[in-house]
PDB file of N, CA and C in Angstrom:
ATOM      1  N   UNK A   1     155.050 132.888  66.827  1.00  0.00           N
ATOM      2  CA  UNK A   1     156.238 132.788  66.002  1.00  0.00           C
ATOM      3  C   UNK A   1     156.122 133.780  64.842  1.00  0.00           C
ATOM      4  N   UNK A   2     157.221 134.188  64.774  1.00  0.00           N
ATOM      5  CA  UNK A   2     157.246 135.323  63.072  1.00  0.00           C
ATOM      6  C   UNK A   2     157.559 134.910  62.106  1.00  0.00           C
ATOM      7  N   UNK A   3     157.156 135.337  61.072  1.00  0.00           N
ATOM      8  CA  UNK A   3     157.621 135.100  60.091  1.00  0.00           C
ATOM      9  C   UNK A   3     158.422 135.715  59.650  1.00  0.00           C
ATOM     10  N   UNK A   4     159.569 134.874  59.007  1.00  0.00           N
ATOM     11  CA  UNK A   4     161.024 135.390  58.354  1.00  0.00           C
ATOM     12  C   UNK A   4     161.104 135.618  57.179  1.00  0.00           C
ATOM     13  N   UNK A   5     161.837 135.869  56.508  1.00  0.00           N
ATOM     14  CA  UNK A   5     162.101 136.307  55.012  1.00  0.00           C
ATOM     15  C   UNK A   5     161.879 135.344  54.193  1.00  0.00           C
ATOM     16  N   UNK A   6     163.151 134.096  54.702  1.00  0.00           N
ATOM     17  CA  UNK A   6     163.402 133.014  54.413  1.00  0.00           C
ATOM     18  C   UNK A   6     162.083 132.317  54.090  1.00  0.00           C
ATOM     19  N   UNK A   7     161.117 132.381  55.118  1.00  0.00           N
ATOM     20  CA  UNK A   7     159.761 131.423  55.522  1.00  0.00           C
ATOM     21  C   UNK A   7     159.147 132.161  54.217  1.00  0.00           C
ATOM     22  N   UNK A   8     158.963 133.373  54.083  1.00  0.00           N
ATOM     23  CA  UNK A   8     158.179 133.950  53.562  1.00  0.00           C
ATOM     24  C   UNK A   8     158.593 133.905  51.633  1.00  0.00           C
ATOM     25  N   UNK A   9     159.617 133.480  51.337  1.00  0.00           N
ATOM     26  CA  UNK A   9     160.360 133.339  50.027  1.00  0.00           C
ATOM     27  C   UNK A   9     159.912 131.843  49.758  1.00  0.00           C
ATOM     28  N   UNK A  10     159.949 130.809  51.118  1.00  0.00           N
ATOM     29  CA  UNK A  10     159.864 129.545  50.485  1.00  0.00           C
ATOM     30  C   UNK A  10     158.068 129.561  50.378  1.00  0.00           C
ATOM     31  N   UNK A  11     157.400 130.142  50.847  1.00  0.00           N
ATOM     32  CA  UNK A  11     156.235 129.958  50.586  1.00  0.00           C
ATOM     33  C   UNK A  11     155.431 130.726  49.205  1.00  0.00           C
ATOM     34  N   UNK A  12     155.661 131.961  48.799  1.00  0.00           N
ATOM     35  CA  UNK A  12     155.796 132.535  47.475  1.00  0.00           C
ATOM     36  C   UNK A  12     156.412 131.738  46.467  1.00  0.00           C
ATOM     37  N   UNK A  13     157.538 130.779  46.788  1.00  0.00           N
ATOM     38  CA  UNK A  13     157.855 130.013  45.591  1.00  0.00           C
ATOM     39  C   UNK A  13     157.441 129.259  45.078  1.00  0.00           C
ATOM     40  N   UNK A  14     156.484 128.850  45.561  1.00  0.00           N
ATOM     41  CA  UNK A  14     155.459 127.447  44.938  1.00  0.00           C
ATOM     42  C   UNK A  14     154.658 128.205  43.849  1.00  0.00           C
ATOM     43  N   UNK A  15     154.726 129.064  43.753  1.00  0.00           N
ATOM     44  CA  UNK A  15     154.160 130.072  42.290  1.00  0.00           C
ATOM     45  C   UNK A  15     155.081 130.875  41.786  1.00  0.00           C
ATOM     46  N   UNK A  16     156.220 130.893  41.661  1.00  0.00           N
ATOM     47  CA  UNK A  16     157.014 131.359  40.878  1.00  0.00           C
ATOM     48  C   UNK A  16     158.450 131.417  41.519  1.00  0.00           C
ATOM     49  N   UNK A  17     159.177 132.430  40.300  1.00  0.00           N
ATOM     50  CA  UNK A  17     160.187 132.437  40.812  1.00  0.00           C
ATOM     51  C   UNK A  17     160.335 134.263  41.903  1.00  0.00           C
ATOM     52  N   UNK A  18     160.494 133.974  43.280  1.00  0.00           N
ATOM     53  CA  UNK A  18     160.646 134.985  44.144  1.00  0.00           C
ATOM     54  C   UNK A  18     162.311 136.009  43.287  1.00  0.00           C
ATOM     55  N   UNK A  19     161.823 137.338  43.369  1.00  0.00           N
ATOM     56  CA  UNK A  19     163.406 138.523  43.137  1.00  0.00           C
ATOM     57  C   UNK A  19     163.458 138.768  44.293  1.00  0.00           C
ATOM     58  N   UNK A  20     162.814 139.227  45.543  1.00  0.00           N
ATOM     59  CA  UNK A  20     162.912 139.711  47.018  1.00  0.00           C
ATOM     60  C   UNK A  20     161.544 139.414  47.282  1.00  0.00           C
ATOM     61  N   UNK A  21     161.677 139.112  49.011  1.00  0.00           N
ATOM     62  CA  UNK A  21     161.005 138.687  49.680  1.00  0.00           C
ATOM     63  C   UNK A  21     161.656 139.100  51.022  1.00  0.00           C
ATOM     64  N   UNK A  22     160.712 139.968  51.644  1.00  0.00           N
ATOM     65  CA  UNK A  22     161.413 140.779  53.176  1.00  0.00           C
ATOM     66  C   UNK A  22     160.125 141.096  54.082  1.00  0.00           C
ATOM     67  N   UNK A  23     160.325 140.607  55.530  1.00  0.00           N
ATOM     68  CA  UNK A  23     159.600 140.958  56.574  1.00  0.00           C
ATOM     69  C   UNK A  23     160.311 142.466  57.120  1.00  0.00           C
ATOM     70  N   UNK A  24     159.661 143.485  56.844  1.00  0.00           N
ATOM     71  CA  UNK A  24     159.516 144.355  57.708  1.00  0.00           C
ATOM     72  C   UNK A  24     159.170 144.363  59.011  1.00  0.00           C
ATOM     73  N   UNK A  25     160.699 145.152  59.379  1.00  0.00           N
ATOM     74  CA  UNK A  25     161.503 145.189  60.732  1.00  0.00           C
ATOM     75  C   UNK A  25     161.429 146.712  61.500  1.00  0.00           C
ATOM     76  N   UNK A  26     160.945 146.601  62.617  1.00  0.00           N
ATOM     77  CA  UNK A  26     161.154 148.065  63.467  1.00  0.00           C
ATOM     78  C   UNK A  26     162.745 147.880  63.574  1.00  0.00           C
ATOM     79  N   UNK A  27     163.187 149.572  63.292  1.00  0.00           N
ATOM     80  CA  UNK A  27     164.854 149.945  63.255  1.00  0.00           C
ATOM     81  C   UNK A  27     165.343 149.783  64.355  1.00  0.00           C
ATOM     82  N   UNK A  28     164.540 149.801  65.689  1.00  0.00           N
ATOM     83  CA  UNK A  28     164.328 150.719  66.896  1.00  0.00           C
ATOM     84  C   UNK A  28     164.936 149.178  67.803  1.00  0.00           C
ATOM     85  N   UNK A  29     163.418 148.510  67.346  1.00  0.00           N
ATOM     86  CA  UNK A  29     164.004 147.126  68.414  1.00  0.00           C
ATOM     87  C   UNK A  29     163.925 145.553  67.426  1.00  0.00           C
ATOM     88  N   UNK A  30     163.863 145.812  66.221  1.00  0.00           N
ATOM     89  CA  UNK A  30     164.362 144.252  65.540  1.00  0.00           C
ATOM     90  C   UNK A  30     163.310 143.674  65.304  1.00  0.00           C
ATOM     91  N   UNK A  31     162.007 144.048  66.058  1.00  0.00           N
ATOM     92  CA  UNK A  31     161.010 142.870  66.062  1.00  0.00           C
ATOM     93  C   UNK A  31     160.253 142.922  64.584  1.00  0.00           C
ATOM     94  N   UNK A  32     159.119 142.290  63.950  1.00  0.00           N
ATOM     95  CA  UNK A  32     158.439 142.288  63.368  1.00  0.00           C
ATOM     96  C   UNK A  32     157.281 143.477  63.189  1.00  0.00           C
ATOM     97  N   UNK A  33     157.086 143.816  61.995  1.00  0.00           N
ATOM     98  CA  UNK A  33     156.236 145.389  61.960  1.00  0.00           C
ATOM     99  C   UNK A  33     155.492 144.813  61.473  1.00  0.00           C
ATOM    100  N   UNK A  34     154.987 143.314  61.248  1.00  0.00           N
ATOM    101  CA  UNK A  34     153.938 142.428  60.888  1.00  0.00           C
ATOM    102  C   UNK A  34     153.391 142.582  59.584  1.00  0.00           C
ATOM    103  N   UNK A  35     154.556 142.995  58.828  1.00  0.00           N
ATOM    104  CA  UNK A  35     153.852 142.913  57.351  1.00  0.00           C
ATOM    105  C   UNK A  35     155.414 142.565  56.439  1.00  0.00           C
ATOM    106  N   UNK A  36     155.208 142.634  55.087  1.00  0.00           N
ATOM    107  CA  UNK A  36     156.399 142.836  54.504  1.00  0.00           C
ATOM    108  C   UNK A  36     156.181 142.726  52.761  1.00  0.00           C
ATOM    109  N   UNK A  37     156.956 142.550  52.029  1.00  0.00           N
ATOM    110  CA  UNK A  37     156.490 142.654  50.686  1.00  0.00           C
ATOM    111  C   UNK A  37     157.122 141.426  50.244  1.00  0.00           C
ATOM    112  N   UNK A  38     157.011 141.145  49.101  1.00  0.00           N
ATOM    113  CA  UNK A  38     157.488 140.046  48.308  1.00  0.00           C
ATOM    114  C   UNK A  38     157.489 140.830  46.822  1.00  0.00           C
ATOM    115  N   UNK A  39     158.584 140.754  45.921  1.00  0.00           N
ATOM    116  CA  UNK A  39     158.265 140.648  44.119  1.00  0.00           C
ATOM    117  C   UNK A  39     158.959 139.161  43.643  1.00  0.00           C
ATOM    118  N   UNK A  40     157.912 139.118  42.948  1.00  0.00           N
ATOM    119  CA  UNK A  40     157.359 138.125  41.832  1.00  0.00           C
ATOM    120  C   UNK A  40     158.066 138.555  40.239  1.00  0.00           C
ATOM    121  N   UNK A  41     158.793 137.451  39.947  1.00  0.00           N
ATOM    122  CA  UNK A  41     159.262 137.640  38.274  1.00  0.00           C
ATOM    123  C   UNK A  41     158.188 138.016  37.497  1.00  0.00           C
ATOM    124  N   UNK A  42     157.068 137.562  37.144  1.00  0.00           N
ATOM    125  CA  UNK A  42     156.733 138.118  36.681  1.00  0.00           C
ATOM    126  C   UNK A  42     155.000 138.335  36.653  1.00  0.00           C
ATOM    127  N   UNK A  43     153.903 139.065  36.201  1.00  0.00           N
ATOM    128  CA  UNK A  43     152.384 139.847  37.161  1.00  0.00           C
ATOM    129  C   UNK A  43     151.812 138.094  37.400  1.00  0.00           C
ATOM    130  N   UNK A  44     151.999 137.382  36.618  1.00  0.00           N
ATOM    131  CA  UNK A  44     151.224 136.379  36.333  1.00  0.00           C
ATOM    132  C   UNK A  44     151.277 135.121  37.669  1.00  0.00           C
ATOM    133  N   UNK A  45     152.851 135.461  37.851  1.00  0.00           N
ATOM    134  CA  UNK A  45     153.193 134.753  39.163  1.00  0.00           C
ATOM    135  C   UNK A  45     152.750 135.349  40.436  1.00  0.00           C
ATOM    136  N   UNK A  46     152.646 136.625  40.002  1.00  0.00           N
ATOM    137  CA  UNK A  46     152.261 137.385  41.735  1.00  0.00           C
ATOM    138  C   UNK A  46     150.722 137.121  41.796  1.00  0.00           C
ATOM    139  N   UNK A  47     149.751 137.245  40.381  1.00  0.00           N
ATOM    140  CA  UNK A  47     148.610 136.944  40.356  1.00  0.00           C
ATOM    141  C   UNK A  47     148.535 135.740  41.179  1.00  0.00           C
ATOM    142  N   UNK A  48     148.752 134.612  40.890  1.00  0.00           N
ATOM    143  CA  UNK A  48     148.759 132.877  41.404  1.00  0.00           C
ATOM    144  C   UNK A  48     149.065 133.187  42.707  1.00  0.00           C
ATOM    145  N   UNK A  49     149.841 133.419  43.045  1.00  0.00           N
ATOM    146  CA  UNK A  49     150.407 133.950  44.483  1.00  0.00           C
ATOM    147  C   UNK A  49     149.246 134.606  45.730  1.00  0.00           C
ATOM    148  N   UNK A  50     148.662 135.643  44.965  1.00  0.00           N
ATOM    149  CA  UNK A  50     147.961 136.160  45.922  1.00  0.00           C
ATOM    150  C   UNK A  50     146.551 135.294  46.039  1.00  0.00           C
ATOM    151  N   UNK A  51     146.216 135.136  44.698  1.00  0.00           N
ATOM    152  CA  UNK A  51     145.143 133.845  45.098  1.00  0.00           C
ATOM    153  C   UNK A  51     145.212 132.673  45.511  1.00  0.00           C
ATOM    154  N   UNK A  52     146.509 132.519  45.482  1.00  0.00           N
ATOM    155  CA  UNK A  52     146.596 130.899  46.731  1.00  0.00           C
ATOM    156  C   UNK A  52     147.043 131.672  48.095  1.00  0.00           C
ATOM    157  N   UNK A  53     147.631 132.679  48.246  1.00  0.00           N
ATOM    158  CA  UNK A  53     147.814 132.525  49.679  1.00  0.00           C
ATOM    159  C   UNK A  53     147.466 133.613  50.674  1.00  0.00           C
ATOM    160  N   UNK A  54     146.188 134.288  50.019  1.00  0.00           N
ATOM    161  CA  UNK A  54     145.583 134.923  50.641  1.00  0.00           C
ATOM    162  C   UNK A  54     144.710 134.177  51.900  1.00  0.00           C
ATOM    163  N   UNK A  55     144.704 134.655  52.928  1.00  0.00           N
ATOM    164  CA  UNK A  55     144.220 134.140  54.330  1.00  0.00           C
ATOM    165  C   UNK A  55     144.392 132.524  54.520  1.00  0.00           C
ATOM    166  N   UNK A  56     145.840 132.125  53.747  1.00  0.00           N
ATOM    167  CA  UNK A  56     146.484 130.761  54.409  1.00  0.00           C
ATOM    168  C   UNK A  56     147.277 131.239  55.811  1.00  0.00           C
ATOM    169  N   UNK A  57     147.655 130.212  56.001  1.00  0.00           N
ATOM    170  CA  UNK A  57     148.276 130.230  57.581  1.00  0.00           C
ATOM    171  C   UNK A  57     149.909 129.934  57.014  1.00  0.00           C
ATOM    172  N   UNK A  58     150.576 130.736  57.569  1.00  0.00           N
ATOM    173  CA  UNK A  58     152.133 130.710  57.552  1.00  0.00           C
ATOM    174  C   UNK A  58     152.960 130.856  58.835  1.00  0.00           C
ATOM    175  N   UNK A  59     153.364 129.920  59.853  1.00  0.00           N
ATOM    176  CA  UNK A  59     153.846 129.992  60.596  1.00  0.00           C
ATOM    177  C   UNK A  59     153.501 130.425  61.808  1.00  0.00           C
ATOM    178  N   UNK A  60     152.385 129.869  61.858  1.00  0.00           N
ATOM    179  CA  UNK A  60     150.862 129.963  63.089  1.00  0.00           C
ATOM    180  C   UNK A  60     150.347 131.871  62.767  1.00  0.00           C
ATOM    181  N   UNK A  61     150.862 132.492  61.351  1.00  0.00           N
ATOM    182  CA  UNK A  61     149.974 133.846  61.296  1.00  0.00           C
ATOM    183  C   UNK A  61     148.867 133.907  60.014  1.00  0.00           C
ATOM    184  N   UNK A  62     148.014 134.201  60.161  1.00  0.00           N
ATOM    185  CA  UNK A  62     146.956 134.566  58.800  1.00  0.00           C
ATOM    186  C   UNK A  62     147.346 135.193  57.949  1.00  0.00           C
ATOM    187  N   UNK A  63     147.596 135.165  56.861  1.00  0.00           N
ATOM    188  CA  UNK A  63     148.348 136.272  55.753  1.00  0.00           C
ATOM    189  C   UNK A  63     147.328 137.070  55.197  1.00  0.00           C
ATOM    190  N   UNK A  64     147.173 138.316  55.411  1.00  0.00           N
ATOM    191  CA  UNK A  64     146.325 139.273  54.127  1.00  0.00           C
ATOM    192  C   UNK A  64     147.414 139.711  52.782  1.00  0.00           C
ATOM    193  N   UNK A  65     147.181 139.393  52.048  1.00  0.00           N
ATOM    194  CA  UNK A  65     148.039 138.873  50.482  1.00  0.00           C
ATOM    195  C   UNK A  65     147.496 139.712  50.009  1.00  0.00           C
ATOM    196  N   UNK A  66     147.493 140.547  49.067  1.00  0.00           N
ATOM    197  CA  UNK A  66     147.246 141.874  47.514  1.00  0.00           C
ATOM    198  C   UNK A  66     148.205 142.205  46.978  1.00  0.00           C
ATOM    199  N   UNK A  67     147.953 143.018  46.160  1.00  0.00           N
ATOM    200  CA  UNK A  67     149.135 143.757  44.810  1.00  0.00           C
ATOM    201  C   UNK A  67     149.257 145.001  45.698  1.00  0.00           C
ATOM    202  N   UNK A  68     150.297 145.807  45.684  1.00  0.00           N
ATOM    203  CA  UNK A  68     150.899 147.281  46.097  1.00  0.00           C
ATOM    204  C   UNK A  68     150.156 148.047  44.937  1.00  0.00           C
ATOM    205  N   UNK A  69     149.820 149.188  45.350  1.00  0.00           N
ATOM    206  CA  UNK A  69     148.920 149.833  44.736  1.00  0.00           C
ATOM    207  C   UNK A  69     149.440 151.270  45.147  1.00  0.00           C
ATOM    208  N   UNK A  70     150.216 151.815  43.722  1.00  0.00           N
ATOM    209  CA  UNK A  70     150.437 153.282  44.277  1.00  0.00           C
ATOM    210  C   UNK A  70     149.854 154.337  43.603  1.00  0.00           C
ATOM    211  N   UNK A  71     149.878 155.515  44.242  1.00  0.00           N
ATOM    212  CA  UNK A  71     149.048 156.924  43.469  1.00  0.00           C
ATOM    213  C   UNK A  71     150.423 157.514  42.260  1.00  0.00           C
ATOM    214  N   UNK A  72     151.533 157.099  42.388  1.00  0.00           N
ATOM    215  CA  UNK A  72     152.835 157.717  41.679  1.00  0.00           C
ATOM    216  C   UNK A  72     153.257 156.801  40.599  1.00  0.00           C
ATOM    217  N   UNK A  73     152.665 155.748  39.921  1.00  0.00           N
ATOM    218  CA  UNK A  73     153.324 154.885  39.738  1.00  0.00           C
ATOM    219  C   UNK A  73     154.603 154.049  39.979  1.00  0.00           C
ATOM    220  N   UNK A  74     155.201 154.597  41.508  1.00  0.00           N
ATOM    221  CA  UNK A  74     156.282 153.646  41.746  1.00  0.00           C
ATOM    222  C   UNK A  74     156.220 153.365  43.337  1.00  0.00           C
ATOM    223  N   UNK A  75     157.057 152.591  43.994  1.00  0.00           N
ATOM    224  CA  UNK A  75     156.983 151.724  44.734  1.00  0.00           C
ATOM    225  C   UNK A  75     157.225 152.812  46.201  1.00  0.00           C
ATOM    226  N   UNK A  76     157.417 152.301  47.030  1.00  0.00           N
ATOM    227  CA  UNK A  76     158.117 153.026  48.104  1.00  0.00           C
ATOM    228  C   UNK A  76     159.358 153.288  47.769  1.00  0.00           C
ATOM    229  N   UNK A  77     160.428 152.712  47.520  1.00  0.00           N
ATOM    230  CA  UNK A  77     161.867 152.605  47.607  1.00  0.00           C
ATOM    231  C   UNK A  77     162.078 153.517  45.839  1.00  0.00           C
ATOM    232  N   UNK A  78     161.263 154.156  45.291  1.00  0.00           N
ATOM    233  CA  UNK A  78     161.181 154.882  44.058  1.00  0.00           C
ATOM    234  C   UNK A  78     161.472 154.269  42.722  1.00  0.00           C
ATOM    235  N   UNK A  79     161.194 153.097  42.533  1.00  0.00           N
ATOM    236  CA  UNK A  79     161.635 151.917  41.359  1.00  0.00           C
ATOM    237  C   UNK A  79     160.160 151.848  40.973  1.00  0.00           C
ATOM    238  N   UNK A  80     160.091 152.477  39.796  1.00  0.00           N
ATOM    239  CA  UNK A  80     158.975 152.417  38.825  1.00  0.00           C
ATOM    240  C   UNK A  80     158.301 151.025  38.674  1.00  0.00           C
ATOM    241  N   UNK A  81     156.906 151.251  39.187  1.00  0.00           N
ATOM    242  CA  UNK A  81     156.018 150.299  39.242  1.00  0.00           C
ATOM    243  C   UNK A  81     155.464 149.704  38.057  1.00  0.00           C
ATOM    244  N   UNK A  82     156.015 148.352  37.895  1.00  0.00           N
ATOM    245  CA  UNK A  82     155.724 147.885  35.823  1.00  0.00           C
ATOM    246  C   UNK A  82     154.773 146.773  36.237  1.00  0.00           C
ATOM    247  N   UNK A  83     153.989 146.750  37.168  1.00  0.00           N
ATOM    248  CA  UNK A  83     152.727 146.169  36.779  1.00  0.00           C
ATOM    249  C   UNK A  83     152.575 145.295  38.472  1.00  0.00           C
ATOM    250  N   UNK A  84     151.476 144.076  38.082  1.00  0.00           N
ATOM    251  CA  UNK A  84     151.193 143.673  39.902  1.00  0.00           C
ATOM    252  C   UNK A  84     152.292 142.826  40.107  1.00  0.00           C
ATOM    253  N   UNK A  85     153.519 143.274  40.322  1.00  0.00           N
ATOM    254  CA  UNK A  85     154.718 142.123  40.541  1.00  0.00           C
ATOM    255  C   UNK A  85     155.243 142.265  42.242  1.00  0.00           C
ATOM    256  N   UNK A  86     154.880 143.254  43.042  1.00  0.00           N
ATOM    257  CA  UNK A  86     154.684 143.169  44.036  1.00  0.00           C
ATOM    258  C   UNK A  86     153.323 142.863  45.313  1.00  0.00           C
ATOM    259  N   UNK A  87     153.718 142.275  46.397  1.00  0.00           N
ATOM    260  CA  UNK A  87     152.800 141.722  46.786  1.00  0.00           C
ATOM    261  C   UNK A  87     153.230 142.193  48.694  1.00  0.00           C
ATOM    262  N   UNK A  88     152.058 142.678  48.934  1.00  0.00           N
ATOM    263  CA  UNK A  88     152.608 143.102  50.505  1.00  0.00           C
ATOM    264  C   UNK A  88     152.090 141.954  51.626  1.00  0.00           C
ATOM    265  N   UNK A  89     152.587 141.412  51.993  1.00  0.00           N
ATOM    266  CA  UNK A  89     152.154 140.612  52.986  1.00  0.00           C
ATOM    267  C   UNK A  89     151.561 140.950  54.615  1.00  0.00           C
ATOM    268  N   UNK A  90     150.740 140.778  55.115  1.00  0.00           N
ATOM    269  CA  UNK A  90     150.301 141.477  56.245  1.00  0.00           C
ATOM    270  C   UNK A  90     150.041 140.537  57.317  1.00  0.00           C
ATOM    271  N   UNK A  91     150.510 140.320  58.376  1.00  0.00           N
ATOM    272  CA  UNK A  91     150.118 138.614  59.338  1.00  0.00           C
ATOM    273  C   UNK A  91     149.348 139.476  60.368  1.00  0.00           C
ATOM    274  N   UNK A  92     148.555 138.537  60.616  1.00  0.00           N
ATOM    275  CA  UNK A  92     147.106 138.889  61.230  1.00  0.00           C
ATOM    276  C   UNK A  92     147.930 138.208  63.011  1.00  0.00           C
TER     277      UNK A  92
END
């Protein structure tokens, strides 16, 4: 089973309040590219976040949980990176 956006927002919320929460999608055929990101209001919530739900189980997948970490200071999508408020999710 995959994990959805939805799945993946209600489980980040037990530590804060979720701004976006998205499973990355192949364009090509829809399926799951087995990772996705989440931001967190604010570092303190994404902190709590990654230490509770690093290698929990979400929807029969293992989560690898961390902070986005860039060489430019900003994100992929080019929105200036203001600290660990994003969180990439990775299902094992």
């Amino acid at each position: 089973m995959d994990v959805t956006d939805e799945g993946l927002r209600r489980a980040f919320e037990e530590f804060g309040q979720v701004v976006e929460a998205a499973v990355e999608r192949d364009a090509a055929t829809g399926y799951s590219r087995r990772f996705g990101f989440v931001e967190m209001s604010t570092p303190a919530e994404a902190s709590a976040a990654v230490d509770a739900l690093h290698r929990r189980d979400l929807d029969g997948r293992t989560l690898t949980v961390n902070e986005v970490r860039t060489r430019s200071g900003r994100c992929s999508k080019g929105i200036p990176n203001v600290g660990p408020t994003l969180s990439p999710i990775v299902q094992r």
